[in-house]
PDB file of N, CA and C in Angstrom:
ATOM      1  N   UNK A   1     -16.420  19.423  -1.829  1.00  0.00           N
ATOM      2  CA  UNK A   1     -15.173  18.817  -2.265  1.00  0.00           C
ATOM      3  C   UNK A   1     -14.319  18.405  -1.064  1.00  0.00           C
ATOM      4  N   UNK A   2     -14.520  19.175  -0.450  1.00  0.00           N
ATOM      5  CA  UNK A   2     -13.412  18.783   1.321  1.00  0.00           C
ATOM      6  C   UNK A   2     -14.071  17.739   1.684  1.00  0.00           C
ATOM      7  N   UNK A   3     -15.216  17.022   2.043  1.00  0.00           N
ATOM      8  CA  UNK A   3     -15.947  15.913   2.616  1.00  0.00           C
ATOM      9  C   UNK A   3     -15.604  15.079   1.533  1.00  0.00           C
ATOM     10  N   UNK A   4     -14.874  14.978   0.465  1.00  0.00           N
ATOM     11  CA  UNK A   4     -15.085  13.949  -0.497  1.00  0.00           C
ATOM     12  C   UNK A   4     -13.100  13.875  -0.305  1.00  0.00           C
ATOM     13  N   UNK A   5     -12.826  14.816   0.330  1.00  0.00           N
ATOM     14  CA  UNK A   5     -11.292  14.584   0.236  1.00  0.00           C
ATOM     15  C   UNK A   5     -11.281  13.849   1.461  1.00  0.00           C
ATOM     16  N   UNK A   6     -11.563  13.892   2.413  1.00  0.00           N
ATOM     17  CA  UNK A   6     -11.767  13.678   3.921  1.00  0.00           C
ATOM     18  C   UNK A   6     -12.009  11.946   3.587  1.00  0.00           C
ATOM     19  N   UNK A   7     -13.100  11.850   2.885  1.00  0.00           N
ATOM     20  CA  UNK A   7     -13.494  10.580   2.767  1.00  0.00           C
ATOM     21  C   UNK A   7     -12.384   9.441   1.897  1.00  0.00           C
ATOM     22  N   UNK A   8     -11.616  10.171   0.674  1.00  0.00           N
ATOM     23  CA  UNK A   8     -10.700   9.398   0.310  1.00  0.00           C
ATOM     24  C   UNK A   8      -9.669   9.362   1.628  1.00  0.00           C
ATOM     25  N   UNK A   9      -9.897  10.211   1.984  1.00  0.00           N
ATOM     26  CA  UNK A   9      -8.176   9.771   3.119  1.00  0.00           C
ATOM     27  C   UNK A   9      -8.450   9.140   4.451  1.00  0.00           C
ATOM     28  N   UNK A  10      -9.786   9.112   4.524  1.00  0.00           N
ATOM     29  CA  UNK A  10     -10.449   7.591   5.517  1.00  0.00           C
ATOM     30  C   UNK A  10     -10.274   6.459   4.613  1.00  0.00           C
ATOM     31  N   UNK A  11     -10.255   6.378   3.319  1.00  0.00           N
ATOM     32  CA  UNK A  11     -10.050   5.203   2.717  1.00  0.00           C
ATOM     33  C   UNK A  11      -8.893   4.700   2.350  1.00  0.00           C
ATOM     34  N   UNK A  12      -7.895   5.782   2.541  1.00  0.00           N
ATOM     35  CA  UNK A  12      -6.475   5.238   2.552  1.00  0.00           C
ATOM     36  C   UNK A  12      -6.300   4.567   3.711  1.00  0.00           C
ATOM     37  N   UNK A  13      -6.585   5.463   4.502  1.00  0.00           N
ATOM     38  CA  UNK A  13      -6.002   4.809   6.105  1.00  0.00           C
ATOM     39  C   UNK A  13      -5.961   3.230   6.012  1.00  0.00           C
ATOM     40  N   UNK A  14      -7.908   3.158   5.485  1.00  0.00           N
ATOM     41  CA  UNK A  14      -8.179   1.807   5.723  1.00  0.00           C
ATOM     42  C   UNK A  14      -7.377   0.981   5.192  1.00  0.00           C
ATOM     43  N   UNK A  15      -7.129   1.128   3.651  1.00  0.00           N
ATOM     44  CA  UNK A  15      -6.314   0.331   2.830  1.00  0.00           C
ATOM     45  C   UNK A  15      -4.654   0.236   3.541  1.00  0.00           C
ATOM     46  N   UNK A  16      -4.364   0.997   4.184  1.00  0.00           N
ATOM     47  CA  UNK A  16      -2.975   1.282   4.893  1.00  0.00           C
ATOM     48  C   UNK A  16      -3.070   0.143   6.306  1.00  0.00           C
ATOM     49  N   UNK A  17      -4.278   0.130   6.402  1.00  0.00           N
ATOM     50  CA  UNK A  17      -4.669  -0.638   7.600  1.00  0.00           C
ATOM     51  C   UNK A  17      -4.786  -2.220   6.925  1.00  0.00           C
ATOM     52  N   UNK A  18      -5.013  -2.463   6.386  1.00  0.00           N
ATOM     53  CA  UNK A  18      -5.102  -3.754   5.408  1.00  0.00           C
ATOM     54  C   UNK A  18      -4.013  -4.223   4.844  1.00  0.00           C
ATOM     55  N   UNK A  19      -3.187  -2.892   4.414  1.00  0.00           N
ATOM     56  CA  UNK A  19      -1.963  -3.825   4.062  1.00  0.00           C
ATOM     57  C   UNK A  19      -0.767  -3.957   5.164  1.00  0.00           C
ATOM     58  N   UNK A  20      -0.648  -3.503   6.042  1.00  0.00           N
ATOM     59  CA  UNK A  20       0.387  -3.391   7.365  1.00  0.00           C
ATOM     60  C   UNK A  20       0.080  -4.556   8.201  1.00  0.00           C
ATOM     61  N   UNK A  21      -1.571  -4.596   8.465  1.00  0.00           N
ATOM     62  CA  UNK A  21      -2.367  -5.090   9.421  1.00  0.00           C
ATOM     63  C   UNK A  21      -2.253  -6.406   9.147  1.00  0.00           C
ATOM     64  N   UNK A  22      -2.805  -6.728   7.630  1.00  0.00           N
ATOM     65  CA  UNK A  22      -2.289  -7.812   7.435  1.00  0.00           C
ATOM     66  C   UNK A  22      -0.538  -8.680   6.760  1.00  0.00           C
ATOM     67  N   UNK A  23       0.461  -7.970   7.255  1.00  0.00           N
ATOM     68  CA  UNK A  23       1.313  -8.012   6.933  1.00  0.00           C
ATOM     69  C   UNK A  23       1.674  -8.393   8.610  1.00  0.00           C
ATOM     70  N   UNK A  24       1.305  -7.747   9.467  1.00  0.00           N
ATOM     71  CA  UNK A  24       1.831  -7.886  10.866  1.00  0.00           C
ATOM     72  C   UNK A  24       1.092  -9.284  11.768  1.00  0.00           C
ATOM     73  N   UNK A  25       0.061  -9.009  11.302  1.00  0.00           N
ATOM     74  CA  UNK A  25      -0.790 -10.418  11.721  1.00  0.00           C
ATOM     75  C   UNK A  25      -0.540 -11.688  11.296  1.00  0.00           C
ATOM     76  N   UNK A  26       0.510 -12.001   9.896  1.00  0.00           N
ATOM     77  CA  UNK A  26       1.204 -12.753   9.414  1.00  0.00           C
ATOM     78  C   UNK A  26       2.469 -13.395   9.354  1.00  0.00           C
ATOM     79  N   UNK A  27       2.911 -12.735  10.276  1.00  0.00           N
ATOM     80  CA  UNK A  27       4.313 -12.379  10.663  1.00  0.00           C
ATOM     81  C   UNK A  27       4.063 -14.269  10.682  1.00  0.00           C
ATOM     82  N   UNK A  28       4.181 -14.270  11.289  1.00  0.00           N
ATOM     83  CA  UNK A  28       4.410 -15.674  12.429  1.00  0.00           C
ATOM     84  C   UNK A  28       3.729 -16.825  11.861  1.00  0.00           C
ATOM     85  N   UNK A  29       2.720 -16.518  10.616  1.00  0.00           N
ATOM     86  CA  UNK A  29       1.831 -17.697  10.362  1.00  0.00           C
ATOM     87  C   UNK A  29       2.309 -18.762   9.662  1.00  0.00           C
ATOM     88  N   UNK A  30       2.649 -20.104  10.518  1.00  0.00           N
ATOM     89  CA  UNK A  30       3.029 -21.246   9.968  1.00  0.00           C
ATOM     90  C   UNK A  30       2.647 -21.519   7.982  1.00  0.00           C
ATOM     91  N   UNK A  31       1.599 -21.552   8.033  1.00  0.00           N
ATOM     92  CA  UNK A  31       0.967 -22.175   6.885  1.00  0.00           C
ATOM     93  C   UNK A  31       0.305 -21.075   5.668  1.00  0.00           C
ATOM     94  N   UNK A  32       0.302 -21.462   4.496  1.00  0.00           N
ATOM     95  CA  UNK A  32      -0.493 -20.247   3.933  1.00  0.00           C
ATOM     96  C   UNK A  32      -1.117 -18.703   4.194  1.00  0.00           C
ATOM     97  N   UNK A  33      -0.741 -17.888   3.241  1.00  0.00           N
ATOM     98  CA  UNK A  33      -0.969 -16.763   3.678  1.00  0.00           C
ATOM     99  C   UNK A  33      -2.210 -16.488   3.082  1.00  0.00           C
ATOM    100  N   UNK A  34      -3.046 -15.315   3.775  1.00  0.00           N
ATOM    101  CA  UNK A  34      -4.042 -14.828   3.268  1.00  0.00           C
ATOM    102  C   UNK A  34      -3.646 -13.450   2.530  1.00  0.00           C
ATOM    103  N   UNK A  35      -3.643 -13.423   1.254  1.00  0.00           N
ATOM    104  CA  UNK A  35      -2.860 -11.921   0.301  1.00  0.00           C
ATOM    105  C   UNK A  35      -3.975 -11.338   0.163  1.00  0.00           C
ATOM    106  N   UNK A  36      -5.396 -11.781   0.084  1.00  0.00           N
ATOM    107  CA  UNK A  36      -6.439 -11.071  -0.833  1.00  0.00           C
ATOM    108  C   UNK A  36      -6.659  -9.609  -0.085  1.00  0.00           C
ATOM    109  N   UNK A  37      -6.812  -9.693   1.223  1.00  0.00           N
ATOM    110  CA  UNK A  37      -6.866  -8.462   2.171  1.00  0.00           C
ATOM    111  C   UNK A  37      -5.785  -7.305   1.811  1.00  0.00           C
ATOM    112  N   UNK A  38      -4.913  -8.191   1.530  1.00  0.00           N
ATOM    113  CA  UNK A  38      -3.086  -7.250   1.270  1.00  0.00           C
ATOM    114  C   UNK A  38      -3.437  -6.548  -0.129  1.00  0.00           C
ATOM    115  N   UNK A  39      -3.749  -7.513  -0.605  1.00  0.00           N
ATOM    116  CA  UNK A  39      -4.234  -7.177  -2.245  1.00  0.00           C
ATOM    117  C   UNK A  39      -5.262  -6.161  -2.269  1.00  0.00           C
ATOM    118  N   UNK A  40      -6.209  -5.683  -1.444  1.00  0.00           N
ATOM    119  CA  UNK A  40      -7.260  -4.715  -1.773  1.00  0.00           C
ATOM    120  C   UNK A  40      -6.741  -4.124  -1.064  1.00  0.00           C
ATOM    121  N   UNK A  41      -6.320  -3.896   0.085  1.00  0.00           N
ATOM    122  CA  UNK A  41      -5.865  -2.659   0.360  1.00  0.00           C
ATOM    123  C   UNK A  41      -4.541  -1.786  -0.238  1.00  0.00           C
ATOM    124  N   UNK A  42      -4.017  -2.461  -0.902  1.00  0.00           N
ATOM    125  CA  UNK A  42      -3.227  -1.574  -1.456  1.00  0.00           C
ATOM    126  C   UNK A  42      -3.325  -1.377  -3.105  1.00  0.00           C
ATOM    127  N   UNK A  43      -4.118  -1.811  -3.465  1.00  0.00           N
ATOM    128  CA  UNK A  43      -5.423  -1.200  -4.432  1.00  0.00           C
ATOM    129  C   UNK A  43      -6.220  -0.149  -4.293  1.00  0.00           C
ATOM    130  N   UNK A  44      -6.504  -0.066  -3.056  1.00  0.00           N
ATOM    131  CA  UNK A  44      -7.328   1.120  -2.362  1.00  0.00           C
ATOM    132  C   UNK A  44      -6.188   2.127  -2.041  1.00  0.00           C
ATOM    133  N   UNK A  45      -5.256   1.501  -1.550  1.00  0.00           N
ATOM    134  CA  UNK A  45      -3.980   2.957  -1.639  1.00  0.00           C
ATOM    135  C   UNK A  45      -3.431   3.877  -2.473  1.00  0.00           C
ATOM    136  N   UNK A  46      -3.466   2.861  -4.017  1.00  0.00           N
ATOM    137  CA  UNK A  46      -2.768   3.314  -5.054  1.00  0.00           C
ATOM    138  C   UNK A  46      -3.673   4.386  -5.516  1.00  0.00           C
ATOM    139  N   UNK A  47      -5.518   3.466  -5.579  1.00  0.00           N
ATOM    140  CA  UNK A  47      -6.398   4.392  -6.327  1.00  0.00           C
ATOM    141  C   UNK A  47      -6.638   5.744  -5.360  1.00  0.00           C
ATOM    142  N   UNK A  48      -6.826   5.496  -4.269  1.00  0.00           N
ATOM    143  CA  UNK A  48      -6.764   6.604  -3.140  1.00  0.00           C
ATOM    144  C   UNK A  48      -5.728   7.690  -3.458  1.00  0.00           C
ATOM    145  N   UNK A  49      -5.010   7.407  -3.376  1.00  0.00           N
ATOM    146  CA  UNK A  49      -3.576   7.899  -3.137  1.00  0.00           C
ATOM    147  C   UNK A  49      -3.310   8.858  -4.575  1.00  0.00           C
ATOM    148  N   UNK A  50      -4.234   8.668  -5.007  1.00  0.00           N
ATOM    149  CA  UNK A  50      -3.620   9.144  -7.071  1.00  0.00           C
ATOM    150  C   UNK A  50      -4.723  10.389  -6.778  1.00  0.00           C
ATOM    151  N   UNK A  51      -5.748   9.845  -6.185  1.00  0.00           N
ATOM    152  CA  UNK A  51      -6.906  10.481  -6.487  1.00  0.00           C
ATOM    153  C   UNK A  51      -6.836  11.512  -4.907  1.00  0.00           C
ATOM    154  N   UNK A  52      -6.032  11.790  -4.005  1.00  0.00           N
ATOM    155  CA  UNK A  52      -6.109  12.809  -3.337  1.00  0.00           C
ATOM    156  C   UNK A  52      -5.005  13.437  -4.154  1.00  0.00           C
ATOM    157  N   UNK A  53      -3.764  12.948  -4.366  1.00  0.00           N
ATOM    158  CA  UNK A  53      -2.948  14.174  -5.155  1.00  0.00           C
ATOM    159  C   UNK A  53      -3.794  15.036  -6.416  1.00  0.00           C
ATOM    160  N   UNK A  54      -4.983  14.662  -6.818  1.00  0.00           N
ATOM    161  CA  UNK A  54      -5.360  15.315  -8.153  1.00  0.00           C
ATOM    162  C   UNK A  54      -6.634  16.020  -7.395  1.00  0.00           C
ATOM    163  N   UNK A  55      -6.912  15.862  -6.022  1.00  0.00           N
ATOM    164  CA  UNK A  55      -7.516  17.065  -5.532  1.00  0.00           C
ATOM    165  C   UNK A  55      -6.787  17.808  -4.894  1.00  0.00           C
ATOM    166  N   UNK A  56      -5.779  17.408  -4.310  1.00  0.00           N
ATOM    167  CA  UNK A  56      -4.921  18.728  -4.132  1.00  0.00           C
ATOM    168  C   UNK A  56      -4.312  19.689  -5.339  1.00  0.00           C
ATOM    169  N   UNK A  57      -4.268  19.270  -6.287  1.00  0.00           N
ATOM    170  CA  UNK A  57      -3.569  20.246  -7.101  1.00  0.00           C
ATOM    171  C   UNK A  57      -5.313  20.858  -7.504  1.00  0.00           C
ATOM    172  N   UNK A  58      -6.432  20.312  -7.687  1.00  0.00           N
ATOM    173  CA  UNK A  58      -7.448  20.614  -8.093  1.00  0.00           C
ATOM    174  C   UNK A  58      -7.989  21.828  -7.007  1.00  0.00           C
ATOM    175  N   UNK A  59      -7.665  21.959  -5.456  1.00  0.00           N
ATOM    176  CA  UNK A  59      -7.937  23.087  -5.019  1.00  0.00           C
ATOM    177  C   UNK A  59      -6.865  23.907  -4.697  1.00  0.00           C
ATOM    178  N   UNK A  60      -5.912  23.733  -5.882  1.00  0.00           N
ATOM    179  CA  UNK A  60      -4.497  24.546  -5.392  1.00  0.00           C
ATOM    180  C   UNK A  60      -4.051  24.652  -4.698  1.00  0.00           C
ATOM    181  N   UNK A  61      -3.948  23.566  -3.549  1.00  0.00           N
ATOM    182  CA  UNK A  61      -3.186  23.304  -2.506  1.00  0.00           C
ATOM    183  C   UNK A  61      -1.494  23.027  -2.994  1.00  0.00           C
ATOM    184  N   UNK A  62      -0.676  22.849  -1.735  1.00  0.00           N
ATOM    185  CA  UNK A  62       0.788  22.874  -2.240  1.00  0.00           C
ATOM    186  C   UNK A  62       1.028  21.368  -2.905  1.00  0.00           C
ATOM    187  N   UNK A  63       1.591  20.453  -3.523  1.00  0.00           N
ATOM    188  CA  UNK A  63       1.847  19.442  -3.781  1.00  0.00           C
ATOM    189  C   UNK A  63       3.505  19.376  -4.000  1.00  0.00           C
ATOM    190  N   UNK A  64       4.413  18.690  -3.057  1.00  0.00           N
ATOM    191  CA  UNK A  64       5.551  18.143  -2.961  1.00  0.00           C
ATOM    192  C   UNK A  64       5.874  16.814  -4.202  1.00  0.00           C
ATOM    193  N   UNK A  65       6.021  17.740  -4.998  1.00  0.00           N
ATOM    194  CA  UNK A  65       6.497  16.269  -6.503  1.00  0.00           C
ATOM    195  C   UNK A  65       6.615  15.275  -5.968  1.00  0.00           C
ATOM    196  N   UNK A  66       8.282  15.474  -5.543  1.00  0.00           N
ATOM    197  CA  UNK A  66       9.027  14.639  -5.416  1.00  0.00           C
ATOM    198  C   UNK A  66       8.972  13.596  -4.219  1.00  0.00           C
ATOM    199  N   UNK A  67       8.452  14.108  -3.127  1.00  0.00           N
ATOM    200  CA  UNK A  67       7.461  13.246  -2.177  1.00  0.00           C
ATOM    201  C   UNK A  67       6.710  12.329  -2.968  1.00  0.00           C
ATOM    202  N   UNK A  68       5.564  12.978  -3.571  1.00  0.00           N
ATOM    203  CA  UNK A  68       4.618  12.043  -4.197  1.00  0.00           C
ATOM    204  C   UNK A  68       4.937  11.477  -4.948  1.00  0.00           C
ATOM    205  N   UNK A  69       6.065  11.187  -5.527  1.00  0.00           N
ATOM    206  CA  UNK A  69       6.760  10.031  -6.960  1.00  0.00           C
ATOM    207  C   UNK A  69       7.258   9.138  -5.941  1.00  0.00           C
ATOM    208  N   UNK A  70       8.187   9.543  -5.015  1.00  0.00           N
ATOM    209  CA  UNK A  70       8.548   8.559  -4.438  1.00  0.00           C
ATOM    210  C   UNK A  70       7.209   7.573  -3.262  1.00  0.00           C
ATOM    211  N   UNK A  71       6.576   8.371  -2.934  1.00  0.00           N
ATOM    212  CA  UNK A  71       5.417   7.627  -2.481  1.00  0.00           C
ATOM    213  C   UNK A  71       4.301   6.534  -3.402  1.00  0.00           C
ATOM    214  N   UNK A  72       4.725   7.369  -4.699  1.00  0.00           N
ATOM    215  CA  UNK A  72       3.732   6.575  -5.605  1.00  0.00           C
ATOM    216  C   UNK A  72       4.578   5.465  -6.519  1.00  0.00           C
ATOM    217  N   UNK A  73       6.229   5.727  -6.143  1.00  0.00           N
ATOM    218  CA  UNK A  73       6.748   4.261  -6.763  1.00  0.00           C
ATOM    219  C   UNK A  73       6.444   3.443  -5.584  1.00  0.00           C
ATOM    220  N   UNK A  74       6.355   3.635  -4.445  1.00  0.00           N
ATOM    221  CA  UNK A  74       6.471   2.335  -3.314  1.00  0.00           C
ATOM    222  C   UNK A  74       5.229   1.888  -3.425  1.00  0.00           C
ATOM    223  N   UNK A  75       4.105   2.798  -3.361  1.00  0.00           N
ATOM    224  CA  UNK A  75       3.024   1.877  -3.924  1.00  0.00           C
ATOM    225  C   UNK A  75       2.755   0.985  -5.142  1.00  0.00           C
ATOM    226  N   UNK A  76       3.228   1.194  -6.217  1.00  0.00           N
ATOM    227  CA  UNK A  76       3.545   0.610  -7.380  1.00  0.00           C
ATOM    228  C   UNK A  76       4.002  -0.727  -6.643  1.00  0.00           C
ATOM    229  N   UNK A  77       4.817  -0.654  -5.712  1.00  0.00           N
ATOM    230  CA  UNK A  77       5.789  -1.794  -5.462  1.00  0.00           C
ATOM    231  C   UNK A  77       5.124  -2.453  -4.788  1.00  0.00           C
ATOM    232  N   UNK A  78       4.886  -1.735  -3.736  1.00  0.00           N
ATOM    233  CA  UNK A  78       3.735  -2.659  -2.892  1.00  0.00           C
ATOM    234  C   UNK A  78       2.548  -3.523  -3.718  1.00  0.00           C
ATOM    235  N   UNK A  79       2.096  -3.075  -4.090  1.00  0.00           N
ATOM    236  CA  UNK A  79       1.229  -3.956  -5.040  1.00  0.00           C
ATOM    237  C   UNK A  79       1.798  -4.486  -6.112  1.00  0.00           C
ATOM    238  N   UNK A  80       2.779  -4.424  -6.556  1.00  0.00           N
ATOM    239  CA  UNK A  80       3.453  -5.844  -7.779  1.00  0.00           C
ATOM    240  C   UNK A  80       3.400  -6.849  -6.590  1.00  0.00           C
ATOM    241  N   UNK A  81       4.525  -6.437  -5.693  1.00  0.00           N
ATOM    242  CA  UNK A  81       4.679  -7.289  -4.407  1.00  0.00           C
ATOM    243  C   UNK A  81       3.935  -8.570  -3.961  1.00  0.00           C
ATOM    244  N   UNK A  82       2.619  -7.758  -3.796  1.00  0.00           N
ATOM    245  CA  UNK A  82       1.889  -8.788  -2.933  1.00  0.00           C
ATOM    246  C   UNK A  82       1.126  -9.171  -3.967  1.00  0.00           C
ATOM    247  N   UNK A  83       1.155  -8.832  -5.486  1.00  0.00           N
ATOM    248  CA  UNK A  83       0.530  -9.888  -6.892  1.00  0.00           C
ATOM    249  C   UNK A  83       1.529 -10.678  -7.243  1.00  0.00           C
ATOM    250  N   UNK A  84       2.530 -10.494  -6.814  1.00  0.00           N
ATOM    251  CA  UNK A  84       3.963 -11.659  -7.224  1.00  0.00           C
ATOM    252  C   UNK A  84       3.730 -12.716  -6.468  1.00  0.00           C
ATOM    253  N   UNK A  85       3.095 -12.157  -4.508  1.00  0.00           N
ATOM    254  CA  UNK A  85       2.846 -13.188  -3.612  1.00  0.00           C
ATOM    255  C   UNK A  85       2.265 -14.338  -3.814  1.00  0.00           C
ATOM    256  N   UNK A  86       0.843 -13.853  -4.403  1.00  0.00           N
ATOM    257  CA  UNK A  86      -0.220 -14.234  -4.644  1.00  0.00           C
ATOM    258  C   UNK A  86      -0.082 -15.285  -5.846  1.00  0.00           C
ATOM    259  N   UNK A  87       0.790 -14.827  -7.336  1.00  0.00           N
ATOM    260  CA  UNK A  87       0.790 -15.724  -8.127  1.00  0.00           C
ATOM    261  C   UNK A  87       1.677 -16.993  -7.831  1.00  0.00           C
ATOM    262  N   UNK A  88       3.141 -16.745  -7.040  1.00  0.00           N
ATOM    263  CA  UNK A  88       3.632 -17.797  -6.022  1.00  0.00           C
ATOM    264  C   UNK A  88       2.891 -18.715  -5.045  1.00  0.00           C
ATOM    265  N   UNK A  89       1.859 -18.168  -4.729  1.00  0.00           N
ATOM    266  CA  UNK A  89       0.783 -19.163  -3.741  1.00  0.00           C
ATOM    267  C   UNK A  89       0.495 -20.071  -4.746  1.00  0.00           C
ATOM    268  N   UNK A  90      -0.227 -19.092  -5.800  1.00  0.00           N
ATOM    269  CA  UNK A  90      -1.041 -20.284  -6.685  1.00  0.00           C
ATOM    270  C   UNK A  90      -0.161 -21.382  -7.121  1.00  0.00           C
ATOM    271  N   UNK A  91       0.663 -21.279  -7.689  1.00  0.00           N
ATOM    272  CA  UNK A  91       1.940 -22.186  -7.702  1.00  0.00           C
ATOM    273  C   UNK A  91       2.586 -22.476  -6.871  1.00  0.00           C
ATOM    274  N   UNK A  92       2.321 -22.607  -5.532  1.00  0.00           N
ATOM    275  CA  UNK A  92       3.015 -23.582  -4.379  1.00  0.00           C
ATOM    276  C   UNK A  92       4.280 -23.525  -3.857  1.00  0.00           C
ATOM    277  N   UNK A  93       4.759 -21.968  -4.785  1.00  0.00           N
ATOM    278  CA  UNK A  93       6.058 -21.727  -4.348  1.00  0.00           C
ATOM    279  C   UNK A  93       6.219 -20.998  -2.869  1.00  0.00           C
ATOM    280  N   UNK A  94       6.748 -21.384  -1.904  1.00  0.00           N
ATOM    281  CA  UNK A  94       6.644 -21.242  -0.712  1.00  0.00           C
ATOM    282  C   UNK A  94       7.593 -20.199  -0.535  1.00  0.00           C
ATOM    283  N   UNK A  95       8.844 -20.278  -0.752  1.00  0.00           N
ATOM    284  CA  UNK A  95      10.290 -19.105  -1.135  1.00  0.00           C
ATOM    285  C   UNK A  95      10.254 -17.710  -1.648  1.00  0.00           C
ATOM    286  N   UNK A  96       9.426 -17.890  -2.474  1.00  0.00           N
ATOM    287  CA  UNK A  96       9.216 -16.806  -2.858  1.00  0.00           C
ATOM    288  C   UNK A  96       7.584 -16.094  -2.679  1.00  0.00           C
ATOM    289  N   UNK A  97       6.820 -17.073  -1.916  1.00  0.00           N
ATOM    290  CA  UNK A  97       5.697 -16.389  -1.361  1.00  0.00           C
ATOM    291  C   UNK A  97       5.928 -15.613  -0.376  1.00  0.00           C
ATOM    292  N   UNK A  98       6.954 -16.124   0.760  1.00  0.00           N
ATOM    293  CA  UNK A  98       7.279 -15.538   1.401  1.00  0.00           C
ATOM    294  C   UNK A  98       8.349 -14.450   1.352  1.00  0.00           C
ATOM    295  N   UNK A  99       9.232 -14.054   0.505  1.00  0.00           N
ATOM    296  CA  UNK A  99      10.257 -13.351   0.100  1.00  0.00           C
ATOM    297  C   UNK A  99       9.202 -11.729  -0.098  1.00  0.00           C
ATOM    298  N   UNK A 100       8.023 -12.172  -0.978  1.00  0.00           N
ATOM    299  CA  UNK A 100       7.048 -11.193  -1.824  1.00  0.00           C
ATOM    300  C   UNK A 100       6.426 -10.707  -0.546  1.00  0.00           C
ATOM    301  N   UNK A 101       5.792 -11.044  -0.046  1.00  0.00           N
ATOM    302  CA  UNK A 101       5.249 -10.969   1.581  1.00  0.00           C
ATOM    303  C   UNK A 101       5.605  -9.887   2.188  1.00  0.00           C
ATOM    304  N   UNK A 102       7.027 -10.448   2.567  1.00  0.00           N
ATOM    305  CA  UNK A 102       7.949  -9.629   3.157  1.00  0.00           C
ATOM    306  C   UNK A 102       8.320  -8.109   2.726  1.00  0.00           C
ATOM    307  N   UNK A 103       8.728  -8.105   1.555  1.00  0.00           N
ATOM    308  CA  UNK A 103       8.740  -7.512   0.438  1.00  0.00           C
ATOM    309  C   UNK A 103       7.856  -6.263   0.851  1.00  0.00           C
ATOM    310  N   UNK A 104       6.425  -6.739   0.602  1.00  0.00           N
ATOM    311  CA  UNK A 104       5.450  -6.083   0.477  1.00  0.00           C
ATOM    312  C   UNK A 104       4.640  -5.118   1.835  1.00  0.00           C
ATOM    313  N   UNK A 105       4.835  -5.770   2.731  1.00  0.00           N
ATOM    314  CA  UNK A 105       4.528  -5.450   4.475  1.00  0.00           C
ATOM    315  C   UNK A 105       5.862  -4.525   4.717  1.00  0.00           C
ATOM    316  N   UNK A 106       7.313  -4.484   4.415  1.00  0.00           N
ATOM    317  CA  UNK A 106       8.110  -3.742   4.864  1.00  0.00           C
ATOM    318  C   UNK A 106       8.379  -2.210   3.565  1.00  0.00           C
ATOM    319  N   UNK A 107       7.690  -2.465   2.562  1.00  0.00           N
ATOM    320  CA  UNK A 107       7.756  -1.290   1.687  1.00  0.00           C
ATOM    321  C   UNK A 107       6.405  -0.497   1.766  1.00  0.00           C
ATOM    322  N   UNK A 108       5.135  -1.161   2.638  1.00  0.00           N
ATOM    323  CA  UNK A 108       4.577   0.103   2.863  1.00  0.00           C
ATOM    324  C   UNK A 108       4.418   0.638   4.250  1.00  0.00           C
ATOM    325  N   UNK A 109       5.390  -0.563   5.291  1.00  0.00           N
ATOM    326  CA  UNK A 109       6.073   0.663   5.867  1.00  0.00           C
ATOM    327  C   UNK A 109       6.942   1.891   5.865  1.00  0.00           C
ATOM    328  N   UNK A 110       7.549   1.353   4.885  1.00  0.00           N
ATOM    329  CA  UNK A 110       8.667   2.682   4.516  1.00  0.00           C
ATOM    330  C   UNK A 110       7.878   3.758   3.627  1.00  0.00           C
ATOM    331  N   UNK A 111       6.677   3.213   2.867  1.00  0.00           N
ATOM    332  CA  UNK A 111       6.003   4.635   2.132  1.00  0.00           C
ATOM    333  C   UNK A 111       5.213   5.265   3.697  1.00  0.00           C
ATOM    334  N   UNK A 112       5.157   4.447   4.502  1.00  0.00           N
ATOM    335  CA  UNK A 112       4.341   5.127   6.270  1.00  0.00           C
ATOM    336  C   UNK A 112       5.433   6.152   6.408  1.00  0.00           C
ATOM    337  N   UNK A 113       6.617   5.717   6.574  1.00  0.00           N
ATOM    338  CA  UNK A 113       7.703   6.722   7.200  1.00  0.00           C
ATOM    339  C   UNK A 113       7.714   7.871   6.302  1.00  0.00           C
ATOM    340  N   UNK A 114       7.835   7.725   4.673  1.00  0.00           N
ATOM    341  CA  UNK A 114       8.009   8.334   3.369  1.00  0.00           C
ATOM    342  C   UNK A 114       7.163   9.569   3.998  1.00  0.00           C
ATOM    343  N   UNK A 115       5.639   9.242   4.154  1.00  0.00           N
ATOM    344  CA  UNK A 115       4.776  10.011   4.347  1.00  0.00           C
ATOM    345  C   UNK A 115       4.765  10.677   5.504  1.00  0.00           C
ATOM    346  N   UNK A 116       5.365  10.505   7.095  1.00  0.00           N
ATOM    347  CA  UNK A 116       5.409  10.863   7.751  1.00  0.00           C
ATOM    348  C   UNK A 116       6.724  12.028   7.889  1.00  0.00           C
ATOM    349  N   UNK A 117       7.672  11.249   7.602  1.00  0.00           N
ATOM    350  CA  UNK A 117       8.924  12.197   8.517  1.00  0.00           C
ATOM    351  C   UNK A 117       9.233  13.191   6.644  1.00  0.00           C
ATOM    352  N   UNK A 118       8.552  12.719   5.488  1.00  0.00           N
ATOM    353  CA  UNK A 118       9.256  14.086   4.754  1.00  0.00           C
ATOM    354  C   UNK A 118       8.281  15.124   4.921  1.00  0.00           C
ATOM    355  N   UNK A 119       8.498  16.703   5.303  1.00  0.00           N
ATOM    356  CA  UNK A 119       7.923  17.190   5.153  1.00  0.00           C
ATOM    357  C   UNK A 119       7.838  18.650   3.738  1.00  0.00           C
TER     358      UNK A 119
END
């Protein structure tokens, strides 16, 4: 069970790495964005992310509620976010592709901090 917890939380990272990574690499990009990367990784966060809290309570480890609600609304958000982006692309709306973007790259930094500095 520990190698299978180990392994979801290599797969957060990644997804954490996908949605920042490509949020930071975008910063600056003149023309169309690429969301689909943004989009699976924080797919991989949410499902990740659900599924280590239900092995921690599963080996009776401590679990911080109220940490994890607030970590698990920003993910919620993060991913409306960058599906709001995405349906704005398809429709050519430029304003609010970028608004969602933004949106989305600076709220899972703040679930980074969420996760870091509460202890």
């Amino acid at each position: 069970m520990e190698i299978l917890r180990y392994a979801m939380l290599v797969a957060h990272f990644v997804g954490l790495a996908a949605v920042i990574g490509g949020y930071i690499l975008q910063l600056r990009a003149p023309g169309s964005l690429r969301l689909a990367p943004m989009l699976t990784g924080a797919i991989v966060q949410l499902v990740t992310g659900v599924l280590l809290v239900f092995s921690r309570i599963r080996l009776d480890l401590d679990v911080n509620e109220a940490k994890l609600a607030v970590k698990l609304g920003l993910a919620v958000l993060v991913l409306l976010a960058v599906i709001g982006a995405s349906a704005a692309q398809r429709r050519d709306l430029r304003s609010p592709t970028r608004v969602l973007f933004h949106a989305a790259g600076v709220l899972a930094i703040g679930n980074v901090v969420v996760a870091v500095v509460w202890s």
